[in-house]
C-alpha atoms as a PDB file:
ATOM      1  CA  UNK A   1      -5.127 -28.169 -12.490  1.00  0.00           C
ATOM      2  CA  UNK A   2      -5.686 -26.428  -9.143  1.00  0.00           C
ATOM      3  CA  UNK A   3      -3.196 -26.445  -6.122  1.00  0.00           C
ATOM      4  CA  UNK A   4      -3.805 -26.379  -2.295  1.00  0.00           C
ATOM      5  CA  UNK A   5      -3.320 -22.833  -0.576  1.00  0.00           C
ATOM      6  CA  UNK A   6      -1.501 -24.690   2.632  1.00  0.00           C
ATOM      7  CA  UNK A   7       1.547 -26.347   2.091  1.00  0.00           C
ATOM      8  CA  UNK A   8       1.951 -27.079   5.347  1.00  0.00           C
ATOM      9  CA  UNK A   9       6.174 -26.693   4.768  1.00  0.00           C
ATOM     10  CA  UNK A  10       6.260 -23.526   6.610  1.00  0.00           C
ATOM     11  CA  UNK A  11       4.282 -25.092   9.803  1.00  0.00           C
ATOM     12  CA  UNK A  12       7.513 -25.319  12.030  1.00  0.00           C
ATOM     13  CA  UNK A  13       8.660 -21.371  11.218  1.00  0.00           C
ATOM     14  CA  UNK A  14      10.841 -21.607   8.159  1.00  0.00           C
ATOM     15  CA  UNK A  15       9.895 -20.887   4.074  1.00  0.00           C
ATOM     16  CA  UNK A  16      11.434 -21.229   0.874  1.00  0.00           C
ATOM     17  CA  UNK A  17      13.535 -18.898  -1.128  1.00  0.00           C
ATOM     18  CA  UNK A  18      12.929 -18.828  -4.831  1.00  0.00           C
ATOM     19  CA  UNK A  19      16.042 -21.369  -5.478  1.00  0.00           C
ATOM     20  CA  UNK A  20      14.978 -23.515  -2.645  1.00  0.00           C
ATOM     21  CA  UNK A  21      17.046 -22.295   0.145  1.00  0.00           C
ATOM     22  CA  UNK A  22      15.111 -22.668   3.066  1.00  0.00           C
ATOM     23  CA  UNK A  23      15.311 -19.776   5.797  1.00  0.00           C
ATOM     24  CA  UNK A  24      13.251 -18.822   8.815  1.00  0.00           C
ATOM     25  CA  UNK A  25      10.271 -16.599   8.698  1.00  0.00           C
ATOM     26  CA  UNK A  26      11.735 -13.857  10.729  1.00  0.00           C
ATOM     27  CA  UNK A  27      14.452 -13.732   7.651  1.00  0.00           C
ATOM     28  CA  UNK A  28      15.283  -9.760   6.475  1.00  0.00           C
ATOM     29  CA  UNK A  29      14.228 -11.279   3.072  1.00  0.00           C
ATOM     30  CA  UNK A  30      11.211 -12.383   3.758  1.00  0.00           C
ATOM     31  CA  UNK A  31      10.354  -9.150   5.967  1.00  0.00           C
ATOM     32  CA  UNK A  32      11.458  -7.215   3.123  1.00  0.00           C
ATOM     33  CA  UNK A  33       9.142  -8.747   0.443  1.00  0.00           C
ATOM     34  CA  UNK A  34       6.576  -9.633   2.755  1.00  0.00           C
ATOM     35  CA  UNK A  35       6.479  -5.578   3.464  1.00  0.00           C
ATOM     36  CA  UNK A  36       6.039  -5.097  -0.648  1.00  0.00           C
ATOM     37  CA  UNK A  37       3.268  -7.200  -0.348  1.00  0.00           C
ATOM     38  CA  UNK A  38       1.939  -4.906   2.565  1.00  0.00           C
ATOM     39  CA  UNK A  39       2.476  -1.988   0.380  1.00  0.00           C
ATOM     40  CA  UNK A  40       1.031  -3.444  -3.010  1.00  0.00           C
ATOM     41  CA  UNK A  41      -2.384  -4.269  -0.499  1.00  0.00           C
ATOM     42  CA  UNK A  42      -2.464  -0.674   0.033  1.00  0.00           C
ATOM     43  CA  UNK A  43      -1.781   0.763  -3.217  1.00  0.00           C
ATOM     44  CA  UNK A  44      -4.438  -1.798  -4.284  1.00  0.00           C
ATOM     45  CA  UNK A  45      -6.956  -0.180  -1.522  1.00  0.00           C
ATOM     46  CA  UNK A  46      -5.977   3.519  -3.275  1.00  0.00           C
ATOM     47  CA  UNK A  47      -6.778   1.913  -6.698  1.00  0.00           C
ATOM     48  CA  UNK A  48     -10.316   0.636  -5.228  1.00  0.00           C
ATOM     49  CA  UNK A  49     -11.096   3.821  -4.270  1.00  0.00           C
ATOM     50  CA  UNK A  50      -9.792   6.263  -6.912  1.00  0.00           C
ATOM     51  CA  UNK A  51     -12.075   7.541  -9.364  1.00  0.00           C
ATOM     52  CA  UNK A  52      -9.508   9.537 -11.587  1.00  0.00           C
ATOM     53  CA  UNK A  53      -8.785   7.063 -14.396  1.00  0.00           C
ATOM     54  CA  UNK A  54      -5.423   8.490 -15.167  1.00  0.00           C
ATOM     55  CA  UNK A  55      -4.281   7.602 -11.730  1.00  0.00           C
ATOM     56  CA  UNK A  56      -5.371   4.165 -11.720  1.00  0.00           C
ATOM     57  CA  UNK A  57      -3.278   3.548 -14.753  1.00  0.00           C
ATOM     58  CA  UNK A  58      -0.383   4.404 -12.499  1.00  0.00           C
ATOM     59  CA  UNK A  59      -1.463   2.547  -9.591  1.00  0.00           C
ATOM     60  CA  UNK A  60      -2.234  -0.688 -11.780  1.00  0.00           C
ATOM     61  CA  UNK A  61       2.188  -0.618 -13.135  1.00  0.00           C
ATOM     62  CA  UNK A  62       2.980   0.363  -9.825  1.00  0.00           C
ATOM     63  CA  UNK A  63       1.141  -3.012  -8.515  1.00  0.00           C
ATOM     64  CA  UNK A  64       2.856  -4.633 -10.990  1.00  0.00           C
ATOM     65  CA  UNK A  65       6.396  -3.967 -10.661  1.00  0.00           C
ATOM     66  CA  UNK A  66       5.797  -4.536  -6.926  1.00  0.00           C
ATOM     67  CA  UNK A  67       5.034  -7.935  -8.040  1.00  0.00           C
ATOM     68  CA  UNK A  68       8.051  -8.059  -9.597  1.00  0.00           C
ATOM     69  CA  UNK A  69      10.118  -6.404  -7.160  1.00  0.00           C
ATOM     70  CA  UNK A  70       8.960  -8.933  -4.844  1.00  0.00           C
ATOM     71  CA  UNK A  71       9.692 -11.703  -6.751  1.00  0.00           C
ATOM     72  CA  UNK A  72      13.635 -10.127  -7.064  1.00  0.00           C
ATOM     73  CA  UNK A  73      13.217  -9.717  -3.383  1.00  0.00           C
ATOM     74  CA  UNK A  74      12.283 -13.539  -2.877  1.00  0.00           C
ATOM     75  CA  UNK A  75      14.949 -14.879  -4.753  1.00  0.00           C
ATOM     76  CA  UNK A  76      17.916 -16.475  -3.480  1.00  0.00           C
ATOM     77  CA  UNK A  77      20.659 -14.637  -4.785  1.00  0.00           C
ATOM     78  CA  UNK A  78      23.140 -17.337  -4.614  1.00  0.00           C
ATOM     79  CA  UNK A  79      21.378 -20.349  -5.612  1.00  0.00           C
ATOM     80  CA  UNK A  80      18.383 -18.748  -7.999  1.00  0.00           C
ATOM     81  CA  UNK A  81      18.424 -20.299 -11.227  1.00  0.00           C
ATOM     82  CA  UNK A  82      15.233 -19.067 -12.304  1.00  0.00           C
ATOM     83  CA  UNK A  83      14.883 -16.193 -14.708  1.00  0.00           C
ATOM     84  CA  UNK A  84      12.882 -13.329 -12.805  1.00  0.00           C
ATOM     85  CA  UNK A  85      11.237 -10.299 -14.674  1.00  0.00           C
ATOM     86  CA  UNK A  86      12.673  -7.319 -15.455  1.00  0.00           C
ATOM     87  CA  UNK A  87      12.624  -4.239 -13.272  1.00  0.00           C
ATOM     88  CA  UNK A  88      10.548  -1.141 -15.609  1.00  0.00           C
ATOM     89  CA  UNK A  89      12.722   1.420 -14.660  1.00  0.00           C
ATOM     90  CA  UNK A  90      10.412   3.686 -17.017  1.00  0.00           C
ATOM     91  CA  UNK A  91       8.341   3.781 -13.741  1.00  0.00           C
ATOM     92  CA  UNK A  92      10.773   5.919 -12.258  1.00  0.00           C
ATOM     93  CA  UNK A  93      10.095   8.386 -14.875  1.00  0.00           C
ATOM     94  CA  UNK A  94       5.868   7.813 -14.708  1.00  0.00           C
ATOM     95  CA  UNK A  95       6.207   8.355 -11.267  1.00  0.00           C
ATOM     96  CA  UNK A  96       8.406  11.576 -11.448  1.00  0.00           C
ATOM     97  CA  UNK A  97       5.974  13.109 -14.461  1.00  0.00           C
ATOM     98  CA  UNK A  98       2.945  12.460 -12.131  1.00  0.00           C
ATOM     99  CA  UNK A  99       4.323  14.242  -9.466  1.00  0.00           C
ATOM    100  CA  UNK A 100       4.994  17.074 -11.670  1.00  0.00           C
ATOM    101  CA  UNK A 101       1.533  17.248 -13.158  1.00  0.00           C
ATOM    102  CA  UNK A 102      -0.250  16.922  -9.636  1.00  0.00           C
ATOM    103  CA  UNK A 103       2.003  19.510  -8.100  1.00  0.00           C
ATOM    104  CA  UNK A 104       1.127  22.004 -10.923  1.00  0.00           C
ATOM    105  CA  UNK A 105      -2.598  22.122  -9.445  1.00  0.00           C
ATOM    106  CA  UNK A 106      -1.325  21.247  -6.047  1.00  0.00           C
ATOM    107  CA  UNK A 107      -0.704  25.256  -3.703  1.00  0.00           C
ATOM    108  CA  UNK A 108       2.561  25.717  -2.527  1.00  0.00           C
ATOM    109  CA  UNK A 109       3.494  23.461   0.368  1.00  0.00           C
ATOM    110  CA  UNK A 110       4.789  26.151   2.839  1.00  0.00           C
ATOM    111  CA  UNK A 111       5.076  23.945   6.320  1.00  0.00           C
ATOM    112  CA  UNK A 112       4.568  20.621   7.211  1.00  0.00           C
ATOM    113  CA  UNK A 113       1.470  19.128   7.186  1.00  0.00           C
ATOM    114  CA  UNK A 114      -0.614  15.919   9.391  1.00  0.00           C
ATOM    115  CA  UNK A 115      -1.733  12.789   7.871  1.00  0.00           C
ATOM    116  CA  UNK A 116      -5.552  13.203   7.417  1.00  0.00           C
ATOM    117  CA  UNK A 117      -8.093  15.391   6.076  1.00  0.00           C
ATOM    118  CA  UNK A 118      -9.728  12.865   4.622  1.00  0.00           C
ATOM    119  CA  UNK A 119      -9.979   8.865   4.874  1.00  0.00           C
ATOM    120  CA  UNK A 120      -8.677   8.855   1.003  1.00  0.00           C
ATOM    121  CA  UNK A 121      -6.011  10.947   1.728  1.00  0.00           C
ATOM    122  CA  UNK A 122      -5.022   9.462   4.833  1.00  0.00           C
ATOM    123  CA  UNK A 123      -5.040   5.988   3.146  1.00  0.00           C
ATOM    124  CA  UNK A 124      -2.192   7.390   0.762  1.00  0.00           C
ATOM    125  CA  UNK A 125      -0.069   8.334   4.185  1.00  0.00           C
ATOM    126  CA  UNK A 126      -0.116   4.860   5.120  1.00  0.00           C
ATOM    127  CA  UNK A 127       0.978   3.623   2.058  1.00  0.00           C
ATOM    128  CA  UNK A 128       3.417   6.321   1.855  1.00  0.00           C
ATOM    129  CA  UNK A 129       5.178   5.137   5.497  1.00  0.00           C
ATOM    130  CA  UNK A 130       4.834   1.431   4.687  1.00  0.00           C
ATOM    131  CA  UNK A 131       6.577   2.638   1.177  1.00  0.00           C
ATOM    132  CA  UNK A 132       9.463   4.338   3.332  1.00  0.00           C
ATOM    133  CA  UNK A 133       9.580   1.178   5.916  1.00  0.00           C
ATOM    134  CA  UNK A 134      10.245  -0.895   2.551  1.00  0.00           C
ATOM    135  CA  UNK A 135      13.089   1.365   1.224  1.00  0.00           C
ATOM    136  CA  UNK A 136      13.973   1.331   4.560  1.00  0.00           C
ATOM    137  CA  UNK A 137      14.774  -2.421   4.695  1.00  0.00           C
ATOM    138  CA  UNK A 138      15.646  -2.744   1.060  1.00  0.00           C
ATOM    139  CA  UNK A 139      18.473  -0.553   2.131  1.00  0.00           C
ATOM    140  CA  UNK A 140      19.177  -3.199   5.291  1.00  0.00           C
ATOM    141  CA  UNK A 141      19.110  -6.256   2.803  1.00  0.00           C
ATOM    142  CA  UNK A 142      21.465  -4.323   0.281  1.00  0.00           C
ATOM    143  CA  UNK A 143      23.933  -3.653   3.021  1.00  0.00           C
ATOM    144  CA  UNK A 144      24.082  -7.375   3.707  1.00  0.00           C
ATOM    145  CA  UNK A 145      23.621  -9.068   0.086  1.00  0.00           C
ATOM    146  CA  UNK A 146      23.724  -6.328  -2.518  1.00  0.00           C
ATOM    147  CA  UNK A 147      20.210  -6.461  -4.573  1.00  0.00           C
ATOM    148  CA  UNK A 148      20.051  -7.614  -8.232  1.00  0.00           C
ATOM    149  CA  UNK A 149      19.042  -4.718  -9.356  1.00  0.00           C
ATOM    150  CA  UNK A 150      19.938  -1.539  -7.744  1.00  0.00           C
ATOM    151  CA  UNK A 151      16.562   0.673  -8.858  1.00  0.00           C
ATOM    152  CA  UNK A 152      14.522  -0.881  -6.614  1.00  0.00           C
ATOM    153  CA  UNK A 153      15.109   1.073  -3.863  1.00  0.00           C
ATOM    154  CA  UNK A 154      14.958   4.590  -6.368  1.00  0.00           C
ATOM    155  CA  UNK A 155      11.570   3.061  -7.148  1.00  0.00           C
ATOM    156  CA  UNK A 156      10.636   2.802  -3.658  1.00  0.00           C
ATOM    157  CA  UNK A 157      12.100   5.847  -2.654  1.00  0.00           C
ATOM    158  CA  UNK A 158      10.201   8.065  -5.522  1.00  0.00           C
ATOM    159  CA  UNK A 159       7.371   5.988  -4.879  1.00  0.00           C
ATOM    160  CA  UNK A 160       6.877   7.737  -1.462  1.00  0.00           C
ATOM    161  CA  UNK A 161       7.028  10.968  -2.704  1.00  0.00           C
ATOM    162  CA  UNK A 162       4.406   9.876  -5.637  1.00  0.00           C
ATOM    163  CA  UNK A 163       2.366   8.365  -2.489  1.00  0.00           C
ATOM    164  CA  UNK A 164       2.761  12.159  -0.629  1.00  0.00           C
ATOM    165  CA  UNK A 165       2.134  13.770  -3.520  1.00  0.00           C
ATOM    166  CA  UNK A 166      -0.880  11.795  -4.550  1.00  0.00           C
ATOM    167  CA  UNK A 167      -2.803  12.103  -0.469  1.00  0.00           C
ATOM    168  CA  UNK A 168      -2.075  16.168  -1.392  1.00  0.00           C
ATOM    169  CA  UNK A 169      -3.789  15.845  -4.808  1.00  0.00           C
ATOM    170  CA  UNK A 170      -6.489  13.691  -3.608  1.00  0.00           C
ATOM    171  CA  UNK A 171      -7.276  15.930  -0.978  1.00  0.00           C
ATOM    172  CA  UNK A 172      -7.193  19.214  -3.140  1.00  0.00           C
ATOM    173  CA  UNK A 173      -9.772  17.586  -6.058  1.00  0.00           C
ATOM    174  CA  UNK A 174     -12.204  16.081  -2.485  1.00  0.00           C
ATOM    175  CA  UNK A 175     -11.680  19.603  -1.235  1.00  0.00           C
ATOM    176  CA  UNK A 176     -10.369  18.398   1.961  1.00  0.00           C
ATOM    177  CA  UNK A 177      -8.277  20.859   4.050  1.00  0.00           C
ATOM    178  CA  UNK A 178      -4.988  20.371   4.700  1.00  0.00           C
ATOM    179  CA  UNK A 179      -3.734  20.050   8.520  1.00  0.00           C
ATOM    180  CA  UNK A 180      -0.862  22.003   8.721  1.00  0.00           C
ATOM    181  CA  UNK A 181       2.002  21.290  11.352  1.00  0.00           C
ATOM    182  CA  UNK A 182       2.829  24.151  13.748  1.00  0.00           C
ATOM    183  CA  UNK A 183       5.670  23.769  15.792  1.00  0.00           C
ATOM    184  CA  UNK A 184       5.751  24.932  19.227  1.00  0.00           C
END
């Protein structure tokens, strides 16, 4: 059985919560997991272009739990009767032991450095700041309606520094220099 794409219910400005409430499309929910959905495009555009297998295993659970991030995101949390999937919170510690191995082979970081070097690299920056814009209003939406599950926004927040980490490492095995800042 296949479904249409349109729906057409959204024509007039407003969409559905999971749990039916309806609310418009300028809603901080919807912005919030509409920008995870943003951000799993982009770690899907890293995964597309990686070639190191053993960080496209990471990539592929990150995708995943920003599925299901986004579904907690999407939820009504007052009238949602349907049972979502659990947050990994093992990703928190994936994400902290890549960082670790990548800044092992990584030179010390001893200023600031530019977005760029490389189009790979500078594909992990944007992910990185659309990363930060979702913490960013993951930490709006829990000021107004605390979130189920309070390790979303450590995901998101370690994420970013996987996603910094990662443009750095990426760089270093394309040999691609790195632009440092210099204050003036």
């Amino acid at each position: 059985m296949s479904f249409k794409i349109y729906t057409k219910t959204g024509d007039k400005g407003q969409t559905s919560l999971i749990g039916g409430t309806r609310v418009p499309k300028y809603h901080l929910r919807i912005e919030t997991y509409g920008t995870v959905d943003e951000l799993n495009s982009y770690i899907g555009l890293i995964h597309d272009i990686s070639s190191w297998p053993e960080v496209n295993t990471l990539l592929k659970k990150i995708q995943d739990q920003l599925f299901t991030i986004g579904s907690h995101l999407a939820a009504d949390p007052d009238h949602n009767k349907m049972s979502l999937p659990s947050i990994d919170t093992s990703l928190i510690t994936d994400l902290e032991n890549a960082i670790d191995l990548m800044d092992e082979q990584l030179p010390a970081l001893k200023n600031f450095i530019l977005p760029g070097g490389h189009i790979y690299v500078s594909y992990c920056h944007i992910a990185r700041c659309v990363c930060r814009r979702t913490e960013r209003l993951c930490v709006h939406l829990n000021d107004e309606k605390a979130l189920d599950d309070q390790n979303i926004i450590v995901i998101l927040n370690r994420l970013s520094d996987y996603l910094f980490t990662l443009a750095r490492y990426i760089g270093f095995k394309l040999h691609a220099p790195e632009i440092p800042w210099n204050s003036k």
